[in-house]
Protein backbone atom coordinates (compact mmCIF):
# COMPACT_ATOMS: atom_id res chain seq x y z
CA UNK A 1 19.82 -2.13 -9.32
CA UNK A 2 17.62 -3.05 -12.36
CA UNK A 3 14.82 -0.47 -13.17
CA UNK A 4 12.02 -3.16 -13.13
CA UNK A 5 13.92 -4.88 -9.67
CA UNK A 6 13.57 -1.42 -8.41
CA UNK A 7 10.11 -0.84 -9.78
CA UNK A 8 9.61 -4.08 -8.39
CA UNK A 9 10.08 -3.02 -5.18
CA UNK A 10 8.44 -0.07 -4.69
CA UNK A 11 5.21 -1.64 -5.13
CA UNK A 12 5.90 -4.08 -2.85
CA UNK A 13 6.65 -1.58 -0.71
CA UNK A 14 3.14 0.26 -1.40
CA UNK A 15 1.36 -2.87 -0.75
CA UNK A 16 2.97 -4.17 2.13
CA UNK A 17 2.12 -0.39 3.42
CA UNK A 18 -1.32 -0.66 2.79
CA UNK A 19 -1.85 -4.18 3.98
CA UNK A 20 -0.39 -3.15 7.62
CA UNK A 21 -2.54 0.22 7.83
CA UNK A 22 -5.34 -2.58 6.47
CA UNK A 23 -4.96 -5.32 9.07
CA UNK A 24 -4.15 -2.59 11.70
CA UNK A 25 -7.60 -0.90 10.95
CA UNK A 26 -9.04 -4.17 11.12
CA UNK A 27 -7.88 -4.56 14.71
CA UNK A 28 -9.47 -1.69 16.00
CA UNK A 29 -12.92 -2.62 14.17
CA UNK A 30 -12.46 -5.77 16.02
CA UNK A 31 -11.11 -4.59 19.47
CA UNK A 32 -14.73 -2.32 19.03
CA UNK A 33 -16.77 -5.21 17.93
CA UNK A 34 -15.32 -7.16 21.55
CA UNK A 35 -13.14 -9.92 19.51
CA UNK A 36 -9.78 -9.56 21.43
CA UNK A 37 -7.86 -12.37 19.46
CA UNK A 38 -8.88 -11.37 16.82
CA UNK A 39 -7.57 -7.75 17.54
CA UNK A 40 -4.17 -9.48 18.38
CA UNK A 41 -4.15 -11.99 15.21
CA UNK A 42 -4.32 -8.60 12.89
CA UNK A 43 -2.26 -6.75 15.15
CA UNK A 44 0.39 -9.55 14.60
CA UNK A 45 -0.62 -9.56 10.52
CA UNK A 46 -0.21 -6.07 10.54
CA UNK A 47 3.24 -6.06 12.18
CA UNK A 48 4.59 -8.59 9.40
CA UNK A 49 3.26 -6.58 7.00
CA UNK A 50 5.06 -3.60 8.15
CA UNK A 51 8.79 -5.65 8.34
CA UNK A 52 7.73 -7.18 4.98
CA UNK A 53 7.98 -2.79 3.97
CA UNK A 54 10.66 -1.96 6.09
CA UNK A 55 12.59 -5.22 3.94
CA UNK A 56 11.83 -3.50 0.43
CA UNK A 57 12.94 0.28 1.71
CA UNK A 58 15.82 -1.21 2.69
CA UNK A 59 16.80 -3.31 -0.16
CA UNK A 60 16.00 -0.29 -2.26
CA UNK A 61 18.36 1.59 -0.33
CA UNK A 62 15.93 4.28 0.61
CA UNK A 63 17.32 7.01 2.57
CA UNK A 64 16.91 7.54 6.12
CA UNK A 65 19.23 10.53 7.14
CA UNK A 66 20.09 11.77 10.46
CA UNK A 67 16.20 12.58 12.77
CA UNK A 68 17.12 16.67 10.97
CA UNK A 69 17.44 15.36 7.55
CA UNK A 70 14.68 13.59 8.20
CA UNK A 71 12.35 16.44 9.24
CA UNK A 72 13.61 18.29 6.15
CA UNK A 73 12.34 15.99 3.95
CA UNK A 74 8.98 15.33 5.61
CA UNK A 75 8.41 19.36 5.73
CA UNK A 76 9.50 19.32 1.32
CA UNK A 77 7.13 16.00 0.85
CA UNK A 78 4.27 18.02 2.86
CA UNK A 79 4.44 21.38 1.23
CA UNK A 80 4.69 19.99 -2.15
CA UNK A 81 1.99 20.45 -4.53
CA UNK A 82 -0.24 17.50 -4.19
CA UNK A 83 -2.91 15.80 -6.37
CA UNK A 84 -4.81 16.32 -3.07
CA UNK A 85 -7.54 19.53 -4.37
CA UNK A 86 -7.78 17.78 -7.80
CA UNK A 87 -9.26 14.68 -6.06
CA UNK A 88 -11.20 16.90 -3.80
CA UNK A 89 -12.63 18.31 -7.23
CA UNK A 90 -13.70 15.28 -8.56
CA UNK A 91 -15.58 14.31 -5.40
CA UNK A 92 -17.06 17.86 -4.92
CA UNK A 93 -18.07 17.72 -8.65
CA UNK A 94 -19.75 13.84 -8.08
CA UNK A 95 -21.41 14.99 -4.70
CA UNK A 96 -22.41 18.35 -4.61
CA UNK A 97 -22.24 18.81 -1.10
CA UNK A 98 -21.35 22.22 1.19
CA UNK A 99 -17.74 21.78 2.85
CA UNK A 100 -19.77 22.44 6.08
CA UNK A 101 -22.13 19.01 5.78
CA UNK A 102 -20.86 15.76 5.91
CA UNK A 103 -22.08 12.99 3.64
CA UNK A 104 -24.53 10.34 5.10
CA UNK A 105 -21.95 7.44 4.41
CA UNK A 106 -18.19 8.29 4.28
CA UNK A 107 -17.48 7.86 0.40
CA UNK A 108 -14.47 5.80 1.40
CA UNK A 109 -15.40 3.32 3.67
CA UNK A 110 -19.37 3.53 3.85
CA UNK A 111 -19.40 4.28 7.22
CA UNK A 112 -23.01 5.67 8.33
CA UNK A 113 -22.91 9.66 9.26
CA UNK A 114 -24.01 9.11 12.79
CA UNK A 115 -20.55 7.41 13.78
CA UNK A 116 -18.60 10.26 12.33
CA UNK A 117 -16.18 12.25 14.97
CA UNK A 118 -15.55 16.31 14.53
CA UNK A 119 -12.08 16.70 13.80
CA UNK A 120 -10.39 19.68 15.10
């Protein structure tokens, strides 16, 4: 396969990923806001999105081993040095904040502090 075909591809495949996790979050602010068709039309988005992926990894011939190979790789791609703590830098260095407070909006989204859950 061609270098920019295969290039090509793998941003497809990063966009069609973040357009399902996009649509899918969008269901679940609409399934809280009461709009259940609308929960199901981005539900449905989402889903195409995600084949639309699935499409590229496979025309990329991505490798999906056996369910032991797979674990193996997810445990390597997890404890793999990440840019993770050098983005968590930056935003520490722009905010300023203790680890122990949260924000008043999430930086991300601009959700307001008072809907924030404790994760455990």
């Amino acid at each position: 396969m061609a270098d920019k075909t295969e290039t090509n591809l793998a941003c497809g495949f990063a966009g069609e990923c973040k357009a399902g996790v996009r649509n899918k979050s969008c269901a679940k602010q609409a399934e809280t806001d009461g709009y259940p068709k609308i929960v199901r039309l981005f539900r449905s988005i989402g889903d195409a999105e995600s084949v639309y992926a699935w499409t590229c990894l496979r025309v990329m011939h991505a490798k999906i081993g056996s369910t032991e190979e797979n674990i193996e790789t997810a445990f390597q791609n997890e404890i793999k040095p990440k840019k993770y703590p050098k983005l968590i830098k930056h935003g520490s260095d722009e905010e300023k904040k203790s680890e122990d407070e949260a924000p008043g909006n999430c930086p991300a989204c601009g959700t307001v502090k008072s809907k924030f859950r404790q994760v455990e």
